[in-house]
PDB file of N, CA and C in Angstrom:
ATOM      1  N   UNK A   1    -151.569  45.303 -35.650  1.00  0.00           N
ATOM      2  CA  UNK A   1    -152.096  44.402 -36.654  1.00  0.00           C
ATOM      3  C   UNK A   1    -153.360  45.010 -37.229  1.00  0.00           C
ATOM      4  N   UNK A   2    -153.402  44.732 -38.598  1.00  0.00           N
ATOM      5  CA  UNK A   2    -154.449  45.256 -39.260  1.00  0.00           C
ATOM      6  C   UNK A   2    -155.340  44.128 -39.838  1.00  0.00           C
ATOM      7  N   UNK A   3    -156.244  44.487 -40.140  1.00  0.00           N
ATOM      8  CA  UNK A   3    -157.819  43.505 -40.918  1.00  0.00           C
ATOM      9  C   UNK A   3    -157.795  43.974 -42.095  1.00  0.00           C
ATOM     10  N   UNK A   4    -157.747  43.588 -43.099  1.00  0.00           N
ATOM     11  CA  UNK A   4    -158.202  43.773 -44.162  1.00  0.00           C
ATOM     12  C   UNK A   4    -159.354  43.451 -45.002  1.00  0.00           C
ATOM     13  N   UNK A   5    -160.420  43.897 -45.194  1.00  0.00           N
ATOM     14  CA  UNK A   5    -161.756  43.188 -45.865  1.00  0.00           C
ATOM     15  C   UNK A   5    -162.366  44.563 -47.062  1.00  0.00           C
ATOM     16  N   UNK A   6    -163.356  42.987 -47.661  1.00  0.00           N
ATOM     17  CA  UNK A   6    -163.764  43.832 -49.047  1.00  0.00           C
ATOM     18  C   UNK A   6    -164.974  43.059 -49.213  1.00  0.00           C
ATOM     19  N   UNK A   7    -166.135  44.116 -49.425  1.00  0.00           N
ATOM     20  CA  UNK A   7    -167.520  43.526 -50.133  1.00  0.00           C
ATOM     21  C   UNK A   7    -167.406  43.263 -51.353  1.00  0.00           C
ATOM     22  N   UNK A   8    -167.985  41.952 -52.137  1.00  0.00           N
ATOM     23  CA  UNK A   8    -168.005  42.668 -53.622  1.00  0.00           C
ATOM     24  C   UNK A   8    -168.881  41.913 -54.058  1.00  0.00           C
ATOM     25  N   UNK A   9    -169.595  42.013 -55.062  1.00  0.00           N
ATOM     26  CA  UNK A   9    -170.632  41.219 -55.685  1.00  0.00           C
ATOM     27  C   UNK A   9    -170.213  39.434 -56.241  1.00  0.00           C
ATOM     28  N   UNK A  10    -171.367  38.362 -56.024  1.00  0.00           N
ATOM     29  CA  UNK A  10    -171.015  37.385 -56.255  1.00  0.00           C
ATOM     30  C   UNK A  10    -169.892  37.371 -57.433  1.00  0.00           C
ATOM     31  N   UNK A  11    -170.671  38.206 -59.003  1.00  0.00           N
ATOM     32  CA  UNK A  11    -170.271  38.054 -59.900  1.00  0.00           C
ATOM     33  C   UNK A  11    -168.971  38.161 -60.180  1.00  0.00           C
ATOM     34  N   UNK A  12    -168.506  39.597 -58.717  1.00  0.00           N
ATOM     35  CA  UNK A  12    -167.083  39.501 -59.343  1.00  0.00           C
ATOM     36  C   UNK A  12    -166.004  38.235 -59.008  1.00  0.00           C
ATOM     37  N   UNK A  13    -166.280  37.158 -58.782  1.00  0.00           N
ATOM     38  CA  UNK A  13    -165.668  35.983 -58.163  1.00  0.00           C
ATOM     39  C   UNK A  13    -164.552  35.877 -57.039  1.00  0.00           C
ATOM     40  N   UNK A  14    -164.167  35.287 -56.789  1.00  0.00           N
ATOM     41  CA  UNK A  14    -162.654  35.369 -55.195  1.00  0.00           C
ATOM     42  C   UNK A  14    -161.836  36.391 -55.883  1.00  0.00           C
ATOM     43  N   UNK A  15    -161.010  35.767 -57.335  1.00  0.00           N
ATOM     44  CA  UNK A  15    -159.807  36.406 -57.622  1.00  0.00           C
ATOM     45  C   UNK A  15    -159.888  37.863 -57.255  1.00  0.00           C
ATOM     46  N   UNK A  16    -160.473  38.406 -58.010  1.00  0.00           N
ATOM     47  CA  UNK A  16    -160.667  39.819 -58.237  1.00  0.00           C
ATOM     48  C   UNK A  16    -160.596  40.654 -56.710  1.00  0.00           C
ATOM     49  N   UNK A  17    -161.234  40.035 -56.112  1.00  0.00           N
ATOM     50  CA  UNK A  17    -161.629  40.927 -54.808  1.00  0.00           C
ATOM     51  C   UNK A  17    -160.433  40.782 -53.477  1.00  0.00           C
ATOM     52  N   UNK A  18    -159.650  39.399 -53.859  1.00  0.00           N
ATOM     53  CA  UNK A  18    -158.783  38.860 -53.455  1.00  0.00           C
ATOM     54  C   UNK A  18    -157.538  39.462 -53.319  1.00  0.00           C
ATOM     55  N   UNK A  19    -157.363  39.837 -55.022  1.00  0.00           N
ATOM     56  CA  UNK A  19    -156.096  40.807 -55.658  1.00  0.00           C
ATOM     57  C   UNK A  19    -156.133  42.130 -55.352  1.00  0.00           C
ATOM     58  N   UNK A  20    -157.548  42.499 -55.343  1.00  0.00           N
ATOM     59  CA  UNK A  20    -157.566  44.220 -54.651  1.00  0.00           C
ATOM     60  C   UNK A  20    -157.231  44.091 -53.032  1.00  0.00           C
ATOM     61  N   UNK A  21    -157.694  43.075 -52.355  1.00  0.00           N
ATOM     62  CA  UNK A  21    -156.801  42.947 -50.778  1.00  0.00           C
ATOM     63  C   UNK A  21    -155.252  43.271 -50.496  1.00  0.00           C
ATOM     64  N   UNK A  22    -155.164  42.424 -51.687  1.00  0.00           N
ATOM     65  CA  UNK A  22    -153.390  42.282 -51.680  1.00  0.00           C
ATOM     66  C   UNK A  22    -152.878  43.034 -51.995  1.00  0.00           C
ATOM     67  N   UNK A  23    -153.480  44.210 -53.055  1.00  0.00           N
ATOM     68  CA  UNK A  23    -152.843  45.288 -53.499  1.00  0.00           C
ATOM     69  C   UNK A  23    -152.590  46.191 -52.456  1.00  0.00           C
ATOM     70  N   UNK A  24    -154.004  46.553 -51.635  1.00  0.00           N
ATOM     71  CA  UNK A  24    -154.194  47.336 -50.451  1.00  0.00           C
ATOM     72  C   UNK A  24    -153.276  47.322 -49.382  1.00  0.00           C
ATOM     73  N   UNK A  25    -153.129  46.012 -49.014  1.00  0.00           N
ATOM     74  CA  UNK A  25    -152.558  45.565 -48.112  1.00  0.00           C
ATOM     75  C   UNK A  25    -150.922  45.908 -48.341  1.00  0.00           C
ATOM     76  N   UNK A  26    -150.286  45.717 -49.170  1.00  0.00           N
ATOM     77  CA  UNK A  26    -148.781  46.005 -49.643  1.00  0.00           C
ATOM     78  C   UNK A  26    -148.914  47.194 -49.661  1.00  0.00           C
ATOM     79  N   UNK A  27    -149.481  48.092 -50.091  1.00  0.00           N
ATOM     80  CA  UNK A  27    -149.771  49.024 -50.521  1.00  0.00           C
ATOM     81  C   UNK A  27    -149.847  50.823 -48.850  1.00  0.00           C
ATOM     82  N   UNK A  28    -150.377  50.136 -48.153  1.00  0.00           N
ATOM     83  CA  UNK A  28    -150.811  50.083 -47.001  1.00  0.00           C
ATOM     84  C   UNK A  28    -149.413  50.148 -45.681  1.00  0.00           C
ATOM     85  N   UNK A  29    -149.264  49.125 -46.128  1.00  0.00           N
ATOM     86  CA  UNK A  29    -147.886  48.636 -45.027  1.00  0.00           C
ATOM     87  C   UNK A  29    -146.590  49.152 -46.061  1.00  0.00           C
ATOM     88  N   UNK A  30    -146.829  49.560 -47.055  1.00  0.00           N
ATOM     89  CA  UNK A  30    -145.484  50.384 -47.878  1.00  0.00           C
ATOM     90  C   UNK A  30    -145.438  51.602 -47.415  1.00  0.00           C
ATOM     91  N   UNK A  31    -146.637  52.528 -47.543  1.00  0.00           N
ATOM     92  CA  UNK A  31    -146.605  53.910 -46.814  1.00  0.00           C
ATOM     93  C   UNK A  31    -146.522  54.067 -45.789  1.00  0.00           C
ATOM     94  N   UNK A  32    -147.330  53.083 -44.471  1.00  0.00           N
ATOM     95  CA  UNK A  32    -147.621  53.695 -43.055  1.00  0.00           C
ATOM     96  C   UNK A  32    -146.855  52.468 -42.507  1.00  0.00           C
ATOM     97  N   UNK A  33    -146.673  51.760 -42.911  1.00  0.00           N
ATOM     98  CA  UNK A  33    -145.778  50.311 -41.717  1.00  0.00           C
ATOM     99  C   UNK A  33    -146.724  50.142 -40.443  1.00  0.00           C
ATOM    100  N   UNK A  34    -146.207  50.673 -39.397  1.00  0.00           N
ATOM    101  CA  UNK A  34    -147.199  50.717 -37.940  1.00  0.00           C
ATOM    102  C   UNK A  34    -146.984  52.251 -37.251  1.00  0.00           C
ATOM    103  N   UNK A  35    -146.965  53.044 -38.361  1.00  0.00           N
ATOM    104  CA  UNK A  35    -147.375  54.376 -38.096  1.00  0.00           C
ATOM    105  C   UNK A  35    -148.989  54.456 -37.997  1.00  0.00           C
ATOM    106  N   UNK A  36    -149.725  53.913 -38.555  1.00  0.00           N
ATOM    107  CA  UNK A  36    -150.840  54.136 -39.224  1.00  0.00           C
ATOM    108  C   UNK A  36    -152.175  53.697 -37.377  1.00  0.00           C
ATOM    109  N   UNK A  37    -151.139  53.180 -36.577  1.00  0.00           N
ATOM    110  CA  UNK A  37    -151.936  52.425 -35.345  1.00  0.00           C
ATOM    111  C   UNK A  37    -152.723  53.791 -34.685  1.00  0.00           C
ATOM    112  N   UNK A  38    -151.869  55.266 -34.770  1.00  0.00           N
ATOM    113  CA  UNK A  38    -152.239  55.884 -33.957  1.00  0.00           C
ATOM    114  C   UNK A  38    -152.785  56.874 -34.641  1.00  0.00           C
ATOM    115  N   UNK A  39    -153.314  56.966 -36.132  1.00  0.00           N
ATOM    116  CA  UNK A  39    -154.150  57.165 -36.658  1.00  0.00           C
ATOM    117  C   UNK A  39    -155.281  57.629 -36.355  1.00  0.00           C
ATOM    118  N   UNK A  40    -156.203  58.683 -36.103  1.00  0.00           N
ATOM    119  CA  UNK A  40    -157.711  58.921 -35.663  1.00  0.00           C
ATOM    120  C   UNK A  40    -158.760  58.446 -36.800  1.00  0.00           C
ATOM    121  N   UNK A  41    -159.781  57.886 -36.165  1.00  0.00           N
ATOM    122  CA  UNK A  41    -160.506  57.669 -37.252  1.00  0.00           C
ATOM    123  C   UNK A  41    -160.973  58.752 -38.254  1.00  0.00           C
ATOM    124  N   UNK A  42    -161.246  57.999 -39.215  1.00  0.00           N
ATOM    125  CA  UNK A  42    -161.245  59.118 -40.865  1.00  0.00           C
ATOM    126  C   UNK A  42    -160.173  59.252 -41.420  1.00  0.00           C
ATOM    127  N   UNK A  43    -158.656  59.657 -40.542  1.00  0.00           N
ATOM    128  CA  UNK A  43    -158.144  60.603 -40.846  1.00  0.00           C
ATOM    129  C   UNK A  43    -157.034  60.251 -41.780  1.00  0.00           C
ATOM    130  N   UNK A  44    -157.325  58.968 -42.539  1.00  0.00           N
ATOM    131  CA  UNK A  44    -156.386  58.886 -43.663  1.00  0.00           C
ATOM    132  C   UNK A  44    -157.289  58.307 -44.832  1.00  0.00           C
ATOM    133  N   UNK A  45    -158.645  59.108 -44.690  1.00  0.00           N
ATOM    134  CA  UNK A  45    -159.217  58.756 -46.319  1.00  0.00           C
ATOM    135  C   UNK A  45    -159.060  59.858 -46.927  1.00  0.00           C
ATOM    136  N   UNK A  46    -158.646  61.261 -47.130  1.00  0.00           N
ATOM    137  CA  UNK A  46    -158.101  61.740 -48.036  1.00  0.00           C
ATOM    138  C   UNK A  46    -156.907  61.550 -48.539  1.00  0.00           C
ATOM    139  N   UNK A  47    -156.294  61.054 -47.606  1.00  0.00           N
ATOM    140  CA  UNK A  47    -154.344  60.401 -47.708  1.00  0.00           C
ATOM    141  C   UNK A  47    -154.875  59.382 -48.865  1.00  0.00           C
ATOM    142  N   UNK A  48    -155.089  58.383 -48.262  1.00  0.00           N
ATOM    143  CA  UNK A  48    -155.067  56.574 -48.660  1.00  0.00           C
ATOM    144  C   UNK A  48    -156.694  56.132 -49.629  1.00  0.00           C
ATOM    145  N   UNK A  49    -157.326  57.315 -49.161  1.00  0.00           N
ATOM    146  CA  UNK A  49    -158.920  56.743 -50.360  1.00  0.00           C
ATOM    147  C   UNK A  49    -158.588  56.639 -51.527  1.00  0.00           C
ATOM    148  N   UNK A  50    -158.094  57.815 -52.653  1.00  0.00           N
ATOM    149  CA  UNK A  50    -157.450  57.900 -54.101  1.00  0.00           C
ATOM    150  C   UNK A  50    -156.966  56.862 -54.152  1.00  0.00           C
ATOM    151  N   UNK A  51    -156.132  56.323 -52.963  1.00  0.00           N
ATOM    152  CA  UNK A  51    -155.127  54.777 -53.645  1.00  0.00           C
ATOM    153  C   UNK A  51    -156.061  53.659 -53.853  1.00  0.00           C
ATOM    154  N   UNK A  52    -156.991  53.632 -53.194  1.00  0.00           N
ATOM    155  CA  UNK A  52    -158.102  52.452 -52.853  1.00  0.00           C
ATOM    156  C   UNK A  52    -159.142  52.571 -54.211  1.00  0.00           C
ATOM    157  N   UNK A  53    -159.521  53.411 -54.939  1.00  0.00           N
ATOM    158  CA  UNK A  53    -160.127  53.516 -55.987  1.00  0.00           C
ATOM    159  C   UNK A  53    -158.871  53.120 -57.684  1.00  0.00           C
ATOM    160  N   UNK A  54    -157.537  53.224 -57.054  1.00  0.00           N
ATOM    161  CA  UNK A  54    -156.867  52.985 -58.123  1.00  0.00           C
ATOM    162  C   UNK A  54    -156.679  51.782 -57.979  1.00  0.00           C
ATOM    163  N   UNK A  55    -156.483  51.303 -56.980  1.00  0.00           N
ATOM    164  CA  UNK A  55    -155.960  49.676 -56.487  1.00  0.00           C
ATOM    165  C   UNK A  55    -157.447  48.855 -57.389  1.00  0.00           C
ATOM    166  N   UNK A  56    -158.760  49.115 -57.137  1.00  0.00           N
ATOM    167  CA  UNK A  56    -160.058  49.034 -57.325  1.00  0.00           C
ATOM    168  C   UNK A  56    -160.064  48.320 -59.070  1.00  0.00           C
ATOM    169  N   UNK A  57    -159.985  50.385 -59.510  1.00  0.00           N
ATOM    170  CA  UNK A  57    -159.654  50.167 -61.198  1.00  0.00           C
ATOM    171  C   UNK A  57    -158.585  49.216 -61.504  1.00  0.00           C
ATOM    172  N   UNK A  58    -157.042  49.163 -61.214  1.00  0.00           N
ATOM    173  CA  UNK A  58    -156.378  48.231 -61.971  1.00  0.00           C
ATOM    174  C   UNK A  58    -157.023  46.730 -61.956  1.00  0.00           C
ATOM    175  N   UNK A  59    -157.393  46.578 -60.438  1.00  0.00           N
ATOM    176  CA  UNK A  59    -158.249  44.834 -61.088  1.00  0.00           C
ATOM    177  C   UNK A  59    -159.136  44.721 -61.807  1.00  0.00           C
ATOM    178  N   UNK A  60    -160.071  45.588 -61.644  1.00  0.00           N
ATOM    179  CA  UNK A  60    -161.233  45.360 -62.484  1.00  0.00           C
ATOM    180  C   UNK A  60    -160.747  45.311 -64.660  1.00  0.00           C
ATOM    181  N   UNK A  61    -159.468  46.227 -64.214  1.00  0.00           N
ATOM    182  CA  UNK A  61    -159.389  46.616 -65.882  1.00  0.00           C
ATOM    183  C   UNK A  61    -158.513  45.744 -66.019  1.00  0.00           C
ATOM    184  N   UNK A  62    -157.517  44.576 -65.258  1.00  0.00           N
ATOM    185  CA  UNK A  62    -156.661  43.569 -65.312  1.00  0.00           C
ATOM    186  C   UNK A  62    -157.005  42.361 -64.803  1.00  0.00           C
ATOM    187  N   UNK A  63    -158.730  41.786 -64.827  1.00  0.00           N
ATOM    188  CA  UNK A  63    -159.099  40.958 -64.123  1.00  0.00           C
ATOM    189  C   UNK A  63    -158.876  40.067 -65.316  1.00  0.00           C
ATOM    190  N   UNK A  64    -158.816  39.383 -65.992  1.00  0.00           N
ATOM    191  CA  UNK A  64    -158.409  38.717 -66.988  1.00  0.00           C
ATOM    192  C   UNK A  64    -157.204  38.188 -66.822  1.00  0.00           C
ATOM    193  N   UNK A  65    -155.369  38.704 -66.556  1.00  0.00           N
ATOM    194  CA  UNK A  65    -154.581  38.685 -66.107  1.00  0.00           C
ATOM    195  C   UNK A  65    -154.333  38.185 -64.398  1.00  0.00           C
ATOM    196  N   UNK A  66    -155.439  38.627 -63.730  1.00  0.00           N
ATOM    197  CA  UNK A  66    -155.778  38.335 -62.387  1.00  0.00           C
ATOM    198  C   UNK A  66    -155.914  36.630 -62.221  1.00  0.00           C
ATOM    199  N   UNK A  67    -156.731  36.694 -62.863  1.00  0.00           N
ATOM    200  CA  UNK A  67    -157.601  35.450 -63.091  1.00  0.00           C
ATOM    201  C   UNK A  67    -156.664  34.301 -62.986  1.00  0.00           C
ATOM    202  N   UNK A  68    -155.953  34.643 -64.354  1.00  0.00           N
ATOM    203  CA  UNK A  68    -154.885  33.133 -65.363  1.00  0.00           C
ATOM    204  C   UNK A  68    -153.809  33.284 -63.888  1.00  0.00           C
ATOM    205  N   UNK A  69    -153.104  34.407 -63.252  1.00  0.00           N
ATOM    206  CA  UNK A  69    -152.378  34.403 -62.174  1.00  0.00           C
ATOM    207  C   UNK A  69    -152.609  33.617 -60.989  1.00  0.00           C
ATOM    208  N   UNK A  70    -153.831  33.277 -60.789  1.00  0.00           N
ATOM    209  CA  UNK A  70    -154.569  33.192 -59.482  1.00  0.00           C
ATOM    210  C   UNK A  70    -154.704  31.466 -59.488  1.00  0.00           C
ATOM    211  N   UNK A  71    -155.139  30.851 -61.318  1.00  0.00           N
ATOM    212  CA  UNK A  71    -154.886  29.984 -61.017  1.00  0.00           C
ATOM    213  C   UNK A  71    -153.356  29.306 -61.279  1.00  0.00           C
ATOM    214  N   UNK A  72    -152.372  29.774 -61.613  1.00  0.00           N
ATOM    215  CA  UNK A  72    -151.199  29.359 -61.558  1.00  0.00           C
ATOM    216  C   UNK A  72    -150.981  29.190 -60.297  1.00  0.00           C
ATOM    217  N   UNK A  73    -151.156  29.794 -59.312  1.00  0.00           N
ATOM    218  CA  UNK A  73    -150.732  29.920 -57.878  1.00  0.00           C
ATOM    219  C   UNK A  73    -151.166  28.595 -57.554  1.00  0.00           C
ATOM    220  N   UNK A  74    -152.697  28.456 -57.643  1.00  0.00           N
ATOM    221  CA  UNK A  74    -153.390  27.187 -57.149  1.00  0.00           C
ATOM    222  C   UNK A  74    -152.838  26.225 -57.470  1.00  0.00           C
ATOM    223  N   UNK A  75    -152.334  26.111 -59.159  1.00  0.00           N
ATOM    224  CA  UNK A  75    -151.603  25.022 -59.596  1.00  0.00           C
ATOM    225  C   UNK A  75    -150.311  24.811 -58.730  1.00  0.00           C
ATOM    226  N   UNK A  76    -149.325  25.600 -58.683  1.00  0.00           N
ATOM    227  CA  UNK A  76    -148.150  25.792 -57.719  1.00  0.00           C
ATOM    228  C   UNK A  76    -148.446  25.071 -56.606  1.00  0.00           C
ATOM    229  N   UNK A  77    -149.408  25.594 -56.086  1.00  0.00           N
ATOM    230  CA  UNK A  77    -149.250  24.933 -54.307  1.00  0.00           C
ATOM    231  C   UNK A  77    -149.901  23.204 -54.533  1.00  0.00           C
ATOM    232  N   UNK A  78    -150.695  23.084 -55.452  1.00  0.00           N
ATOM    233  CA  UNK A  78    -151.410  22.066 -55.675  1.00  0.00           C
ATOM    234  C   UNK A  78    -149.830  20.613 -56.052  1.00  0.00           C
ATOM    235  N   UNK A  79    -148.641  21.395 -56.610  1.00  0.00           N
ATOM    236  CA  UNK A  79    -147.376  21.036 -57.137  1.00  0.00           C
ATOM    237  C   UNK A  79    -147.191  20.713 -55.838  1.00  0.00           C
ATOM    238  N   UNK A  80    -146.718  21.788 -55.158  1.00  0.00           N
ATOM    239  CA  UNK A  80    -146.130  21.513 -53.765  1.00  0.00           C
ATOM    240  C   UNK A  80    -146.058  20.351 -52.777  1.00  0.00           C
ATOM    241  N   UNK A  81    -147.674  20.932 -52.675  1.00  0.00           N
ATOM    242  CA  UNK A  81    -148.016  19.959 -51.648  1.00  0.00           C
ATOM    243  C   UNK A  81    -147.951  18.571 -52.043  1.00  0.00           C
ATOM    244  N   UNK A  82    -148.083  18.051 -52.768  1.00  0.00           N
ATOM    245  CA  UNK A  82    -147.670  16.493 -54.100  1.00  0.00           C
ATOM    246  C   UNK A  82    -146.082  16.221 -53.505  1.00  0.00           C
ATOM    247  N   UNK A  83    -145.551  17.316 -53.655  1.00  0.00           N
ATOM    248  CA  UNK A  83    -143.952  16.932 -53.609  1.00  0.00           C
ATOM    249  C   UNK A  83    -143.792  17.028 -52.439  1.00  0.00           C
ATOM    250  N   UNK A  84    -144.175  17.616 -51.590  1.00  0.00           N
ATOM    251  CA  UNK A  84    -144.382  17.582 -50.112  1.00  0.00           C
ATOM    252  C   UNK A  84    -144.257  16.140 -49.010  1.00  0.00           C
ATOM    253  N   UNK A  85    -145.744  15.565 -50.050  1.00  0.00           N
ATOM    254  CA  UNK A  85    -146.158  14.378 -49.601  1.00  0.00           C
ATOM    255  C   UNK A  85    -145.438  13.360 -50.067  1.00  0.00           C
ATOM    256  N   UNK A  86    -144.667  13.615 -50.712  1.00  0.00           N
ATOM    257  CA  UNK A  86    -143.631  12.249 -51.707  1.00  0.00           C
ATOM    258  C   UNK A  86    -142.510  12.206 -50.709  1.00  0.00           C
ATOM    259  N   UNK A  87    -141.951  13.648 -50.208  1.00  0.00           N
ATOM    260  CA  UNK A  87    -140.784  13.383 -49.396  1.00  0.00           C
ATOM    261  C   UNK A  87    -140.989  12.957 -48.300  1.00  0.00           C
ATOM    262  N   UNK A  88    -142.554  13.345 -47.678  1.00  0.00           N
ATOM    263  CA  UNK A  88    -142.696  12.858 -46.227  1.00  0.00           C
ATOM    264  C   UNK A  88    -142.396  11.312 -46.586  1.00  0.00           C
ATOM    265  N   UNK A  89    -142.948  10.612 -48.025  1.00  0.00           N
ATOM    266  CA  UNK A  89    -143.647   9.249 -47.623  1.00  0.00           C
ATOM    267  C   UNK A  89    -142.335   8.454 -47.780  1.00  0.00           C
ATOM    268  N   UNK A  90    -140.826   9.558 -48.399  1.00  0.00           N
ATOM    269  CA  UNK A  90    -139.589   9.071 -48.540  1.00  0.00           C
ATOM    270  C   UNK A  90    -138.568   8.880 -47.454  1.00  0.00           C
ATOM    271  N   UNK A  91    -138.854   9.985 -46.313  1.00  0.00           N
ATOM    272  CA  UNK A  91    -138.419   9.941 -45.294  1.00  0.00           C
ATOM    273  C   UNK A  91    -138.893   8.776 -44.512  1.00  0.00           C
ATOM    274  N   UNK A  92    -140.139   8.129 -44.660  1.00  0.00           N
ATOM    275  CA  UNK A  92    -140.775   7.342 -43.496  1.00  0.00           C
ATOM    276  C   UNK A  92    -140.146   6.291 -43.518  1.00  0.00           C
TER     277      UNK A  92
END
């Protein structure tokens, strides 16, 4: 199992820093799966760093797109859970 984390300035808000996780993370477990456990430290930032600066740039230059995505999602689950609670209160 892996951790995934990211610093980023207030300004750049959740989405942004959120979407570069997720990129990483897929991104990450696409190349190495659980090869990556026995790994030495360092020894995949010349491999995997380049990807982490591109993953970086596409949000920053698609944070706009990020954004309107991020809250559709919210809206979605915000759907969900509504319909969720209608069937529990239909079942009771």
């Amino acid at each position: 199992m892996f951790a995934y984390c990211v610093v980023a300035v207030e300004s750049a808000g959740r989405q942004i820093p959120m979407a570069f996780l997720e990129r990483v993370k897929e991104d990450f477990n696409k190349r190495y799966g659980g090869n990556a456990a026995t790994a030495q430290a360092n020894s995949l930032n010349k491999e995997f760093g380049s990807k982490l600066k591109e993953h970086m740039q596409y949000c920053m230059d698609h944070a706009v797109e990020i954004s309107k995505l991020a809250k559709v999602k919210a809206q979605q689950s915000e759907v969900k859970a509504a319909m969720i609670e209608k069937i529990d209160k239909v079942q009771i």
